[in-house]
PDB file of N, CA and C in Angstrom:
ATOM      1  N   UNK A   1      -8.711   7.521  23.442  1.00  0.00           N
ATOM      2  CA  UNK A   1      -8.275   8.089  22.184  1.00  0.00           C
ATOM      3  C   UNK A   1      -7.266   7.157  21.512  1.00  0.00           C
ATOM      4  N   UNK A   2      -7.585   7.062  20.053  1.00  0.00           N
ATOM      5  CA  UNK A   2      -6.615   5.922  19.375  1.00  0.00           C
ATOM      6  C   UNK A   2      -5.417   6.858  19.520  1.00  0.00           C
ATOM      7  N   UNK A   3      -3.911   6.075  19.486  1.00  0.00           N
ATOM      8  CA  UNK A   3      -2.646   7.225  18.845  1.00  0.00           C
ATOM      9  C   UNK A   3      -2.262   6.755  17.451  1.00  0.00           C
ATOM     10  N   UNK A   4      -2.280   7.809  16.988  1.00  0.00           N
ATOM     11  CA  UNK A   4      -1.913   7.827  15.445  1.00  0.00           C
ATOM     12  C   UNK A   4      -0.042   7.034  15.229  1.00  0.00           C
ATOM     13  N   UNK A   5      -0.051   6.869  14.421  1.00  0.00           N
ATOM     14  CA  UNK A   5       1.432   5.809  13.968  1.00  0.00           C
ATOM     15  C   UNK A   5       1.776   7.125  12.547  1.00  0.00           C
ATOM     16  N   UNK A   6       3.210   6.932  11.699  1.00  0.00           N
ATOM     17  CA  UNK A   6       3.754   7.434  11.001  1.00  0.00           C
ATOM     18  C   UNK A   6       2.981   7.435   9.733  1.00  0.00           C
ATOM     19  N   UNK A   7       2.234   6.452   9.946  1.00  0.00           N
ATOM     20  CA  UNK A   7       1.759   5.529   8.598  1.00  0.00           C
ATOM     21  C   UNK A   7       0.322   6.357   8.473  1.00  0.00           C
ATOM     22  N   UNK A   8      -0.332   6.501   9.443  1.00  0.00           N
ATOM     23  CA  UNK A   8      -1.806   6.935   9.384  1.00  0.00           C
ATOM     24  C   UNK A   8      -1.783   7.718   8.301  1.00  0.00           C
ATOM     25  N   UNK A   9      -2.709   8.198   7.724  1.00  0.00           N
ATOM     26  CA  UNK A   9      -3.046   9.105   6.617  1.00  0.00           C
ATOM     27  C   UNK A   9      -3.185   8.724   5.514  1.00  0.00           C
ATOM     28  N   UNK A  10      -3.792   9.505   4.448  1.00  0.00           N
ATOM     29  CA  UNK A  10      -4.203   9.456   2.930  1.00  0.00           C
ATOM     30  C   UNK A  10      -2.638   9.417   2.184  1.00  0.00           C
ATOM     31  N   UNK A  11      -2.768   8.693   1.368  1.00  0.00           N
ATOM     32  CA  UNK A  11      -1.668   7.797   0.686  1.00  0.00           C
ATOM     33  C   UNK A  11      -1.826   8.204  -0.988  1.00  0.00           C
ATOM     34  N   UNK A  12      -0.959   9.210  -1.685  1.00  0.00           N
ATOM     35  CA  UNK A  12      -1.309   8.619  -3.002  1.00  0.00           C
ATOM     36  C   UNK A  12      -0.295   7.625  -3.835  1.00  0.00           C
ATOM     37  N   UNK A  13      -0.809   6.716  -4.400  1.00  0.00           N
ATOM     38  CA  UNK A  13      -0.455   6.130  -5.472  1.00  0.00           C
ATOM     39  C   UNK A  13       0.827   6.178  -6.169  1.00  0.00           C
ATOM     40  N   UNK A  14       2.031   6.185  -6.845  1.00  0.00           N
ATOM     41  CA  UNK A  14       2.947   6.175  -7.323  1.00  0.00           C
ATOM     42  C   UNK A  14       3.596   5.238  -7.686  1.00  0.00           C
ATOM     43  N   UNK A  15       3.707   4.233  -7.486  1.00  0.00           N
ATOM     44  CA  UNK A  15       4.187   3.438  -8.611  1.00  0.00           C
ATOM     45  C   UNK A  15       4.576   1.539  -7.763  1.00  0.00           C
ATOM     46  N   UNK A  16       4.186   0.898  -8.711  1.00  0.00           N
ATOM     47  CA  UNK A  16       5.014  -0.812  -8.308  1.00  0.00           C
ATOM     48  C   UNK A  16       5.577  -1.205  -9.496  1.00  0.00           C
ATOM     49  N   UNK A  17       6.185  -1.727  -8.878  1.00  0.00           N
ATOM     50  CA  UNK A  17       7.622  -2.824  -9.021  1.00  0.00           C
ATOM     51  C   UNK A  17       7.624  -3.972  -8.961  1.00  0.00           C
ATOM     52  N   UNK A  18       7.315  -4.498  -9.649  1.00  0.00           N
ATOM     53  CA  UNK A  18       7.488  -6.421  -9.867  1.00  0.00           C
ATOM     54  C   UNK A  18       8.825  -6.776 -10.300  1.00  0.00           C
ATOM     55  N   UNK A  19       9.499  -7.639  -9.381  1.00  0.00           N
ATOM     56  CA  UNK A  19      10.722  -8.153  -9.837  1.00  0.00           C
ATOM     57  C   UNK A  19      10.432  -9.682 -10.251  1.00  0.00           C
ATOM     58  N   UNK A  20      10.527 -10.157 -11.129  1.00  0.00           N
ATOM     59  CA  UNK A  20      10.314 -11.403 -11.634  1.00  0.00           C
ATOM     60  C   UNK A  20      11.405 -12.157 -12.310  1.00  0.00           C
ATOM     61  N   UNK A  21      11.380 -13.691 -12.195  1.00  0.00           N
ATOM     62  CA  UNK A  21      12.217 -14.063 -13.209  1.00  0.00           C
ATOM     63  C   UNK A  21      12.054 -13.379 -14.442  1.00  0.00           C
ATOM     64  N   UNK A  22      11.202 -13.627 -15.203  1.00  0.00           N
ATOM     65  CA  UNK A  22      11.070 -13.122 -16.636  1.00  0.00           C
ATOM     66  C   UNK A  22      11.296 -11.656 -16.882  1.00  0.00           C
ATOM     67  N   UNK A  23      11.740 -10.800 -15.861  1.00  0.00           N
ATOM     68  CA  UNK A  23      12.399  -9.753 -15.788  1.00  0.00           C
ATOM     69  C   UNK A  23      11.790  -8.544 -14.688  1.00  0.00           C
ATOM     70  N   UNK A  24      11.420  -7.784 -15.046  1.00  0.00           N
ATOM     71  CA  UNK A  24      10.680  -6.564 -14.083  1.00  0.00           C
ATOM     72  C   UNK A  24       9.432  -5.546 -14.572  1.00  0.00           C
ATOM     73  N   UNK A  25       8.617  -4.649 -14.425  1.00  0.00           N
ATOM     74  CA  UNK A  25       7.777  -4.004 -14.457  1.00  0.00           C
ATOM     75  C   UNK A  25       7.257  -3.559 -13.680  1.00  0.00           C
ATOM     76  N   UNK A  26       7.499  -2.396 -14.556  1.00  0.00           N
ATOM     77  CA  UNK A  26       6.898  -0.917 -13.466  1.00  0.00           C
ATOM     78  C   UNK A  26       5.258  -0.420 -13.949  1.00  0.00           C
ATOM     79  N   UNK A  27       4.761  -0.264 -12.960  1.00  0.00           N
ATOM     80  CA  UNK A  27       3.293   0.180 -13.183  1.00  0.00           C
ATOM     81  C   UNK A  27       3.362   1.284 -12.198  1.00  0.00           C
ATOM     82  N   UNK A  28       2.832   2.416 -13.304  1.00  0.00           N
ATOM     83  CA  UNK A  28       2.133   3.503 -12.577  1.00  0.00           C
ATOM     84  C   UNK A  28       0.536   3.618 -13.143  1.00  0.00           C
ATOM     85  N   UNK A  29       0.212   4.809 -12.415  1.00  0.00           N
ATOM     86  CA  UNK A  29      -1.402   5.368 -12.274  1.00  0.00           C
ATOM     87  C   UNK A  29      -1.472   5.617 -13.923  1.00  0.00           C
ATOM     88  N   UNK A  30      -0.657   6.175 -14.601  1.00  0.00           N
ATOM     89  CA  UNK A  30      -0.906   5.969 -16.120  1.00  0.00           C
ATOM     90  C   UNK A  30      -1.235   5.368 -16.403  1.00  0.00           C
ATOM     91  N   UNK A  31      -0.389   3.858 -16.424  1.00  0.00           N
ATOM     92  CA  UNK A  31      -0.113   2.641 -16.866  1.00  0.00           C
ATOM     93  C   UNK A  31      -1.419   2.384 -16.615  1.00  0.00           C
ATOM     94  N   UNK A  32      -1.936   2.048 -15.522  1.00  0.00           N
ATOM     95  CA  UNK A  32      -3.004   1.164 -14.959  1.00  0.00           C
ATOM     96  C   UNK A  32      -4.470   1.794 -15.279  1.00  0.00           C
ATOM     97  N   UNK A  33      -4.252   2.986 -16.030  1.00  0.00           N
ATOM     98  CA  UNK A  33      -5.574   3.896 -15.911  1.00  0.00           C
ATOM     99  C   UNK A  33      -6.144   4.021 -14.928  1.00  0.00           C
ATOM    100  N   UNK A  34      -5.902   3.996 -13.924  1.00  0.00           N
ATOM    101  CA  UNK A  34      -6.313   4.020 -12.398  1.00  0.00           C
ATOM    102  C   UNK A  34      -5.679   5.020 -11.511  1.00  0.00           C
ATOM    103  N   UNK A  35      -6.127   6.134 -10.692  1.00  0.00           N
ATOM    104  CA  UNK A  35      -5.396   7.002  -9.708  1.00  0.00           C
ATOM    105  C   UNK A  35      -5.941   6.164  -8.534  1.00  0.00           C
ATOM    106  N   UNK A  36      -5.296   5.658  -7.652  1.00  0.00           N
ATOM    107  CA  UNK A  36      -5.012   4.897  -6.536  1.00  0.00           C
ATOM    108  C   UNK A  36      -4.610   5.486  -5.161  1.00  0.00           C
ATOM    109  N   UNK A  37      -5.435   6.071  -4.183  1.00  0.00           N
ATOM    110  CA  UNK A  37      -5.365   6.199  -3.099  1.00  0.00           C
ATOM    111  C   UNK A  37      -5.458   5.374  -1.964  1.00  0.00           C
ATOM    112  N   UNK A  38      -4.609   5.382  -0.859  1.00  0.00           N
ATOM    113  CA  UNK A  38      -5.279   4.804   0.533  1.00  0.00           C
ATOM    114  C   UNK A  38      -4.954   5.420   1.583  1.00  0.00           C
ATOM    115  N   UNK A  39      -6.099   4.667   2.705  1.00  0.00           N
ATOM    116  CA  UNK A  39      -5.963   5.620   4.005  1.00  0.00           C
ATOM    117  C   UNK A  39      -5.986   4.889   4.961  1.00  0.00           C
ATOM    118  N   UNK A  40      -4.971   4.888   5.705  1.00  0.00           N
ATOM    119  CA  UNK A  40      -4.562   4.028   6.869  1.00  0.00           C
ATOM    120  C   UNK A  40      -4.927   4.865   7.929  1.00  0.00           C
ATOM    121  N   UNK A  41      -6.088   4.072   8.540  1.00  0.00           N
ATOM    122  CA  UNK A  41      -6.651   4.821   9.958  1.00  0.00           C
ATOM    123  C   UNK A  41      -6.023   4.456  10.836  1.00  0.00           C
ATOM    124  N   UNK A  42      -6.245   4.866  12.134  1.00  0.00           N
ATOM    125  CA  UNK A  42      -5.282   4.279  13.264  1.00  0.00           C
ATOM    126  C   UNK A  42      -6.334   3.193  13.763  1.00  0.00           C
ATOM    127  N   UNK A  43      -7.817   3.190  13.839  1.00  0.00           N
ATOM    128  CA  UNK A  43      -8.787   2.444  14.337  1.00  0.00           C
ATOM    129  C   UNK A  43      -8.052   0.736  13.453  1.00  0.00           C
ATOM    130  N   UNK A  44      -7.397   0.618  12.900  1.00  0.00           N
ATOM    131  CA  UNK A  44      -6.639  -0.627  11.837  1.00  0.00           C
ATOM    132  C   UNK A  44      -7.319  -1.157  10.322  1.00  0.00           C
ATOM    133  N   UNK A  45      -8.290  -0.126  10.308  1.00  0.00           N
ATOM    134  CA  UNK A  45      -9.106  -0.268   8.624  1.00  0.00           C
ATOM    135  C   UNK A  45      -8.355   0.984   7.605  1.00  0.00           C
ATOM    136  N   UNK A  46      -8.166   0.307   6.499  1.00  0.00           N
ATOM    137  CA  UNK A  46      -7.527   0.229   5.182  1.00  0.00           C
ATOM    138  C   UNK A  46      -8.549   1.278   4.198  1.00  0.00           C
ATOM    139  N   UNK A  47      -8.695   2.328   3.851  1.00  0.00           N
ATOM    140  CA  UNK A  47      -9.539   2.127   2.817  1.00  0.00           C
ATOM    141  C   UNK A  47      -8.648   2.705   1.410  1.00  0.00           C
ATOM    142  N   UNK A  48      -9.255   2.083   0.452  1.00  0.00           N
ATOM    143  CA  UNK A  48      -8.851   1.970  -1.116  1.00  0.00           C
ATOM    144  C   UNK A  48      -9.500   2.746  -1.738  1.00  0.00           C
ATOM    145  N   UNK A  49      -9.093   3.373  -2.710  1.00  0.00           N
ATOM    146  CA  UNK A  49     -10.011   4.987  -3.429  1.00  0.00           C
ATOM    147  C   UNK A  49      -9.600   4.592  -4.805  1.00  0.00           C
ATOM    148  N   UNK A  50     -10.129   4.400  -5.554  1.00  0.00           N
ATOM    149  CA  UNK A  50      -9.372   4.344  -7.326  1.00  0.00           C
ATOM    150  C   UNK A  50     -10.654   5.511  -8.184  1.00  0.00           C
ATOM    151  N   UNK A  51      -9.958   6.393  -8.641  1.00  0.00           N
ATOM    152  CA  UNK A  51     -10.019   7.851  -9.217  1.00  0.00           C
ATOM    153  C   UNK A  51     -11.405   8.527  -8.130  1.00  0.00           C
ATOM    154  N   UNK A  52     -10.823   8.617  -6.734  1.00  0.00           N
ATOM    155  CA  UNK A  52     -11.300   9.218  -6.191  1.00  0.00           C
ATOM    156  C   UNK A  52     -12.715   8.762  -5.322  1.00  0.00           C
ATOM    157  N   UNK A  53     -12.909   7.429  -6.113  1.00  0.00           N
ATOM    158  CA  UNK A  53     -13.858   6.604  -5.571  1.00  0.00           C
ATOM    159  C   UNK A  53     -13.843   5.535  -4.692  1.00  0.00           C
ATOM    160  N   UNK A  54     -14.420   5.798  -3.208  1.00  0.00           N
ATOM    161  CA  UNK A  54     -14.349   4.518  -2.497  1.00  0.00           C
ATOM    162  C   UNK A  54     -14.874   3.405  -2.764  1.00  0.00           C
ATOM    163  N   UNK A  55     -13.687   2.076  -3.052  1.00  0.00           N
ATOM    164  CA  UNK A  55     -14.137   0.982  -3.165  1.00  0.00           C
ATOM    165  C   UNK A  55     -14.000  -0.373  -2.388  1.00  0.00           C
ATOM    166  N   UNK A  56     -13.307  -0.001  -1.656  1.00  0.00           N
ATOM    167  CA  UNK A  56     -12.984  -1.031  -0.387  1.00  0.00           C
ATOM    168  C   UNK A  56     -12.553  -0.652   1.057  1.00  0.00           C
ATOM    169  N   UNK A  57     -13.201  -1.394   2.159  1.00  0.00           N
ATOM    170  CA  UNK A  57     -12.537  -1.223   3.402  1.00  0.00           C
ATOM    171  C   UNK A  57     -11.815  -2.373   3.333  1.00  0.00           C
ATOM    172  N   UNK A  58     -10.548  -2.377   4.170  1.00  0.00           N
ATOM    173  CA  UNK A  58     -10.235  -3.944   4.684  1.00  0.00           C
ATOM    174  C   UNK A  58      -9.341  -3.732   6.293  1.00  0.00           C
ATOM    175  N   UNK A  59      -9.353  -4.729   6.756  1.00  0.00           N
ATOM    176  CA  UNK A  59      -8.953  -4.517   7.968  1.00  0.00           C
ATOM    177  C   UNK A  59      -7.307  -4.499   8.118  1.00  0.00           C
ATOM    178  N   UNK A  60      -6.272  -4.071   8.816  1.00  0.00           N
ATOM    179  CA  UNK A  60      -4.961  -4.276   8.334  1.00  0.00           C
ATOM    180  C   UNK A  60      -4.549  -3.859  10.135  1.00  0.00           C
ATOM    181  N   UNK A  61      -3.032  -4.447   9.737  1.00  0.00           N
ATOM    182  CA  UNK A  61      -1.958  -4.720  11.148  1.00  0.00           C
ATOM    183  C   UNK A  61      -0.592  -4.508  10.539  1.00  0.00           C
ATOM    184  N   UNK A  62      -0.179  -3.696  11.513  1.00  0.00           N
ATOM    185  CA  UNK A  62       1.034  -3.254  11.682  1.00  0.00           C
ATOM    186  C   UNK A  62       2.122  -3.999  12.848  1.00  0.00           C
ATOM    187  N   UNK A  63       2.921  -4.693  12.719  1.00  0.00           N
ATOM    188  CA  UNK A  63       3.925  -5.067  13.547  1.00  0.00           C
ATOM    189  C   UNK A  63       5.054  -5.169  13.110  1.00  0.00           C
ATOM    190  N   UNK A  64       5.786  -4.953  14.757  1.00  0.00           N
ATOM    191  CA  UNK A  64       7.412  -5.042  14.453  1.00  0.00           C
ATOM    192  C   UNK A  64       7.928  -6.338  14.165  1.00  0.00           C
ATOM    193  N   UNK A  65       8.215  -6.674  13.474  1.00  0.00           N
ATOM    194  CA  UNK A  65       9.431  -8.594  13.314  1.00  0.00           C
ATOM    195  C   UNK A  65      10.347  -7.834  13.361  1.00  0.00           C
ATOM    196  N   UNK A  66      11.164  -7.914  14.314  1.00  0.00           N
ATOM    197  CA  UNK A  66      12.961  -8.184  14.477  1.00  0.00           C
ATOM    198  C   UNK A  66      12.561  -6.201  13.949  1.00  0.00           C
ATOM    199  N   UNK A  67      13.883  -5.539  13.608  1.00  0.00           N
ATOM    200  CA  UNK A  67      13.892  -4.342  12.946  1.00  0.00           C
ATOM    201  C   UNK A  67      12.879  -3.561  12.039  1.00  0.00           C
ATOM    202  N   UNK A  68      11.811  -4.583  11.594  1.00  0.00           N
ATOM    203  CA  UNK A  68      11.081  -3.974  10.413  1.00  0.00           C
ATOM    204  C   UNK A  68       9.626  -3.718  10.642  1.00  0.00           C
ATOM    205  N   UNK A  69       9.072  -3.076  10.383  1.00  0.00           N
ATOM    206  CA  UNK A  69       7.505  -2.681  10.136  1.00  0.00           C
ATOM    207  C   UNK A  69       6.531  -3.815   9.337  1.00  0.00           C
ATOM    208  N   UNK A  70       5.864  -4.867   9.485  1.00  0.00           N
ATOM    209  CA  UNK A  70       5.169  -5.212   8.571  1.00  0.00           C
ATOM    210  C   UNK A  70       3.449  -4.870   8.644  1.00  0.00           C
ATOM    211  N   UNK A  71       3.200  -4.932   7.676  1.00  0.00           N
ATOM    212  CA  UNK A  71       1.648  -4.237   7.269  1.00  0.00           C
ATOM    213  C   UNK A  71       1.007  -5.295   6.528  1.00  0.00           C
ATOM    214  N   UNK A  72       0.158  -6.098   7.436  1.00  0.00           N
ATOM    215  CA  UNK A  72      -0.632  -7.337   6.663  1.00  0.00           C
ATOM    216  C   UNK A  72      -1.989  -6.509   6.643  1.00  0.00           C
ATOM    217  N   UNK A  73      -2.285  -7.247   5.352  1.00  0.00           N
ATOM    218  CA  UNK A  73      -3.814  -6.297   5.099  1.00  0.00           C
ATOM    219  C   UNK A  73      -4.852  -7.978   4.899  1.00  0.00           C
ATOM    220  N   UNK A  74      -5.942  -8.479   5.474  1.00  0.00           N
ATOM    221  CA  UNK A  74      -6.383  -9.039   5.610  1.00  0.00           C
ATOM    222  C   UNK A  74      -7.524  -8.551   4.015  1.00  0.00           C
ATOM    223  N   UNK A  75      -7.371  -9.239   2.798  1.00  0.00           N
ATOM    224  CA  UNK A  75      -8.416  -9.700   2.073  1.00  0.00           C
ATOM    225  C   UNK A  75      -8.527 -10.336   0.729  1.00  0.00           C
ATOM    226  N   UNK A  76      -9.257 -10.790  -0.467  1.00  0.00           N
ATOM    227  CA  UNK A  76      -9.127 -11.939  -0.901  1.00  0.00           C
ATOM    228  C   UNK A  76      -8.625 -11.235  -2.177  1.00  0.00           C
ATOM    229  N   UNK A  77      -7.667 -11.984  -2.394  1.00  0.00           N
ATOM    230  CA  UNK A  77      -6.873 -11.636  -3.725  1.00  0.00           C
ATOM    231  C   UNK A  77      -7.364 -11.675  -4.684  1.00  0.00           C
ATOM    232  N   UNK A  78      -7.287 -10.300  -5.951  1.00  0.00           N
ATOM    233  CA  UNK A  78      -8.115 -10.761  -7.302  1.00  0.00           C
ATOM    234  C   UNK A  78      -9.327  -9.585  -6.771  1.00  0.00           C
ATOM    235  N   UNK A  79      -9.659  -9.250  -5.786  1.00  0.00           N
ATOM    236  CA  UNK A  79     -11.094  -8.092  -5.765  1.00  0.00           C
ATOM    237  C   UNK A  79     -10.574  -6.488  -6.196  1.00  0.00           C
ATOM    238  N   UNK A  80      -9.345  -5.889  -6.277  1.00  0.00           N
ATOM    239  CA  UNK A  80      -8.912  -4.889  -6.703  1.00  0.00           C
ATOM    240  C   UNK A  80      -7.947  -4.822  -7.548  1.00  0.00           C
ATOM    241  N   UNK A  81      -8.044  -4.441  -8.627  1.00  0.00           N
ATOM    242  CA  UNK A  81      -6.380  -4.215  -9.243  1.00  0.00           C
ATOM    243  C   UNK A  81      -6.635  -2.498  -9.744  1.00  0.00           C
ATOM    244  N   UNK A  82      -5.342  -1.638  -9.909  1.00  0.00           N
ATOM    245  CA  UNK A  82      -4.516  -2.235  -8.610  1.00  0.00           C
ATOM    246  C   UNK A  82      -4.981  -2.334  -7.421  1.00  0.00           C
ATOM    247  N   UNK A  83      -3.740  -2.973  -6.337  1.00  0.00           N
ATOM    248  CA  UNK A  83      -4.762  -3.074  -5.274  1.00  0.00           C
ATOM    249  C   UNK A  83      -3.187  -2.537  -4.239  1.00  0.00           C
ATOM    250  N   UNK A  84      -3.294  -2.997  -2.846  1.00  0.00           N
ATOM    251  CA  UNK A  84      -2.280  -2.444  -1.846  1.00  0.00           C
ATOM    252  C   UNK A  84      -1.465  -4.030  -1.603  1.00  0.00           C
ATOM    253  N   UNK A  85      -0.376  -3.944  -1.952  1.00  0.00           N
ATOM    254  CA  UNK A  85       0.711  -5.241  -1.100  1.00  0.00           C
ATOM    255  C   UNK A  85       1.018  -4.942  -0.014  1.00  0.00           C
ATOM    256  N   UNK A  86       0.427  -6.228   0.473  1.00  0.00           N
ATOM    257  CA  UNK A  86       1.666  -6.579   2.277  1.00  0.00           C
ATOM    258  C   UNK A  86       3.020  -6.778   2.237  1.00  0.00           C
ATOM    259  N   UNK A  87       3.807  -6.453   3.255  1.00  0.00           N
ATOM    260  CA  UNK A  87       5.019  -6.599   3.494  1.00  0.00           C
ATOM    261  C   UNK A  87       5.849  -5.690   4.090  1.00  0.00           C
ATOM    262  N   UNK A  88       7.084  -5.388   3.947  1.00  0.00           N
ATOM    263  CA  UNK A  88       7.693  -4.450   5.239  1.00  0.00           C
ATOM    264  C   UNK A  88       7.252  -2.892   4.868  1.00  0.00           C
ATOM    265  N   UNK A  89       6.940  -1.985   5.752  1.00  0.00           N
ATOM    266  CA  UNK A  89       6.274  -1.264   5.380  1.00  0.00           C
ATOM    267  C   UNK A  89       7.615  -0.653   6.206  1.00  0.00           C
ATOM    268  N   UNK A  90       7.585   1.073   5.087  1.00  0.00           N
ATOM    269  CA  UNK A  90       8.931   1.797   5.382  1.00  0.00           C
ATOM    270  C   UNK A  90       8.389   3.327   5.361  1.00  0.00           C
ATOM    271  N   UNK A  91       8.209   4.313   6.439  1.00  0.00           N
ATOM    272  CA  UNK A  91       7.492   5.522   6.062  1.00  0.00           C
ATOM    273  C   UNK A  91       8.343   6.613   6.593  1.00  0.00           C
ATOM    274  N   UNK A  92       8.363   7.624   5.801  1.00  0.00           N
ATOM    275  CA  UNK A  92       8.871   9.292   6.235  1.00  0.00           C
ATOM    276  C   UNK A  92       7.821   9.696   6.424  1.00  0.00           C
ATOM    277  N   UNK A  93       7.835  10.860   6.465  1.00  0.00           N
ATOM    278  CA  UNK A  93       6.752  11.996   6.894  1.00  0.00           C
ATOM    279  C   UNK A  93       6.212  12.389   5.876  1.00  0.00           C
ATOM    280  N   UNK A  94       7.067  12.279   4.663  1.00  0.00           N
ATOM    281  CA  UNK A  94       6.279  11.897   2.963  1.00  0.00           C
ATOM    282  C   UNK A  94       6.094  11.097   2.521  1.00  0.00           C
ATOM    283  N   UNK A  95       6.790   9.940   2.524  1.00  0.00           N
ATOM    284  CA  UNK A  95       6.715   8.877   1.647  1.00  0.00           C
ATOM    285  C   UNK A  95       5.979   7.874   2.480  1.00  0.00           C
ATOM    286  N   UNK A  96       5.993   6.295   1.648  1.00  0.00           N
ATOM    287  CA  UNK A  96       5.256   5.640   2.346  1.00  0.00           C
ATOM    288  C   UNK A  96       5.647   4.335   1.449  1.00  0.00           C
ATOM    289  N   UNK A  97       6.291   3.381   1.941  1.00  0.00           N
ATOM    290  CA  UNK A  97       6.879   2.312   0.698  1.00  0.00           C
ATOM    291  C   UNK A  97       6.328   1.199   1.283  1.00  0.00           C
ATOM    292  N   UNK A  98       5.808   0.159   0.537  1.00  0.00           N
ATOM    293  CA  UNK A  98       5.710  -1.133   1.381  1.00  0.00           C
ATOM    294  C   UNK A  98       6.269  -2.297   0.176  1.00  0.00           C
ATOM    295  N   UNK A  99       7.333  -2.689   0.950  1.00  0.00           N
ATOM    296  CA  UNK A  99       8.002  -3.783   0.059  1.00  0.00           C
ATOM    297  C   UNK A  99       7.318  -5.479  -0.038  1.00  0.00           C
ATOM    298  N   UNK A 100       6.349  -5.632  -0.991  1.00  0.00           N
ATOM    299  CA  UNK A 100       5.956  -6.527  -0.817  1.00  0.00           C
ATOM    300  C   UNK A 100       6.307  -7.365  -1.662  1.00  0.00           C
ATOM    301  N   UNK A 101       7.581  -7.302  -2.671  1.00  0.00           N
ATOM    302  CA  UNK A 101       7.839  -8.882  -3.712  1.00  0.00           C
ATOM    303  C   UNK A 101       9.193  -9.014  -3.128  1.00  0.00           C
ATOM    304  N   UNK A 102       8.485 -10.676  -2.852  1.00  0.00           N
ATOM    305  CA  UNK A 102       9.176 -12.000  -3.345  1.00  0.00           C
ATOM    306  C   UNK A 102       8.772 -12.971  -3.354  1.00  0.00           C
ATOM    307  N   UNK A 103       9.760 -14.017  -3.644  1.00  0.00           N
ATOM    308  CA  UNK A 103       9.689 -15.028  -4.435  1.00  0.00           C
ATOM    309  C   UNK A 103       8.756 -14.852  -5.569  1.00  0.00           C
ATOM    310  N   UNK A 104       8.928 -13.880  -6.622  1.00  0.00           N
ATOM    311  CA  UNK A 104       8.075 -13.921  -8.098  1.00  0.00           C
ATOM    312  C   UNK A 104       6.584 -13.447  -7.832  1.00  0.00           C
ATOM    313  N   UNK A 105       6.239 -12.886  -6.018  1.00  0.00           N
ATOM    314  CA  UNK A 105       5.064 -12.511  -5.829  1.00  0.00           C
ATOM    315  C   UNK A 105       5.038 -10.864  -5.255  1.00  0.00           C
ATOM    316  N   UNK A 106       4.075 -10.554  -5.725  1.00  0.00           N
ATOM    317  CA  UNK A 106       3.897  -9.316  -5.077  1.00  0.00           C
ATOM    318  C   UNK A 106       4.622  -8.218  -5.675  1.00  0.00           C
ATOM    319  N   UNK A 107       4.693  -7.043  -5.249  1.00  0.00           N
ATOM    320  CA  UNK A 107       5.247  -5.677  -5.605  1.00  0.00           C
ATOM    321  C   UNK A 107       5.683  -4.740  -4.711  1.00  0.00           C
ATOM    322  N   UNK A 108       6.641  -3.953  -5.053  1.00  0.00           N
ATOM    323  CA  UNK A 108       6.768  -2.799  -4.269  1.00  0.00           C
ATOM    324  C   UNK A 108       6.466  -1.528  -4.505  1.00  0.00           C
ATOM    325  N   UNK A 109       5.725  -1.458  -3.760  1.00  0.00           N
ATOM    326  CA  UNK A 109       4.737   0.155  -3.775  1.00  0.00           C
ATOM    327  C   UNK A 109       5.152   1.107  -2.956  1.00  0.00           C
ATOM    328  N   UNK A 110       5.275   2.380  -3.998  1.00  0.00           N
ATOM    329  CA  UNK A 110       5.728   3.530  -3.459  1.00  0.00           C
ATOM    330  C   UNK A 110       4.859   4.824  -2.984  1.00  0.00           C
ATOM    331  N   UNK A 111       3.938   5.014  -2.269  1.00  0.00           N
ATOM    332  CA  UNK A 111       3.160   6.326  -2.593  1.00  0.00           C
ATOM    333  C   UNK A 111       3.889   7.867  -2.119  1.00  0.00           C
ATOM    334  N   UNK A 112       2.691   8.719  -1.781  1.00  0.00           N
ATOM    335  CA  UNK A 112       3.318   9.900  -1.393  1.00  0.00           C
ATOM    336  C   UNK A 112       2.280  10.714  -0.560  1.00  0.00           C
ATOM    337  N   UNK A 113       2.770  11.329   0.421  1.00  0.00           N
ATOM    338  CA  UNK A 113       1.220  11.949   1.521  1.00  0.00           C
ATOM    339  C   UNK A 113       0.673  12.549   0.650  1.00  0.00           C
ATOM    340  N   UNK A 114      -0.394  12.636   1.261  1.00  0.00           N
ATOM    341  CA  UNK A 114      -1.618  13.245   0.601  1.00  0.00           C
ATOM    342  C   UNK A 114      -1.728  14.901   1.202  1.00  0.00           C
ATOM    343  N   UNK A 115      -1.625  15.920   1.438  1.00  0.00           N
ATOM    344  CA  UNK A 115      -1.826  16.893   2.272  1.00  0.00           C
ATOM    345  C   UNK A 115      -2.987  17.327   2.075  1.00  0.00           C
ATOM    346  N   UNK A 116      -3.839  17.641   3.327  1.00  0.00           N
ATOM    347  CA  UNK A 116      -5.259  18.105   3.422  1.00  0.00           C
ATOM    348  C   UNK A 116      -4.820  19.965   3.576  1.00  0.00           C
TER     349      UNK A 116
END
């Protein structure tokens, strides 16, 4: 039997954060015309839902560096927007954050459980 992690479960969407030189921007599911789900299995596949529709598996890893959670998602940049950022991944029992900008790359994404 796999064991489930904090992270497992249906994920919705809520909002990124680009910090950039040229300043910042926030994108939500408005913004993007897109409602954005994901579901982190424990088997280590990713899947991506945009307005309810499955459109991607990808394979993904969870490890500890030093204090932090990171969540690399293995696939080719440019096939989803929006799409899910890698980087330190931070979860409650509601929330679900994965801090993925820097250096002028990436975003930080906030979602929220999904309850079945």
């Amino acid at each position: 039997m796999v064991q489930t992690a904090p992270w497992n479960g249906r994920w919705q969407w809520e909002a990124t954060h680009y910090v950039r030189r040229g300043g910042e921007t926030h994108v939500t599911p408005g913004d993007a015309g897109i409602e954005m789900a994901i579901e982190l299995l424990p088997n280590g596949e990713l899947k991506v839902y945009h307005n309810h529709i499955l459109k991607k598996t990808y394979p993904y890893q969870v490890n500890k560096i030093e204090e932090e959670w990171w969540l690399t998602i293995t696939y080719d940049k440019g096939e989803l927007n929006p799409t899910v950022e890698s980087g330190i991944l931070r979860c409650t029992s509601n929330t679900l954050e994965i801090i993925g900008g820097y250096n002028d790359a990436g975003g930080n994404q906030t979602y929220k459980r999904v309850k079945d």
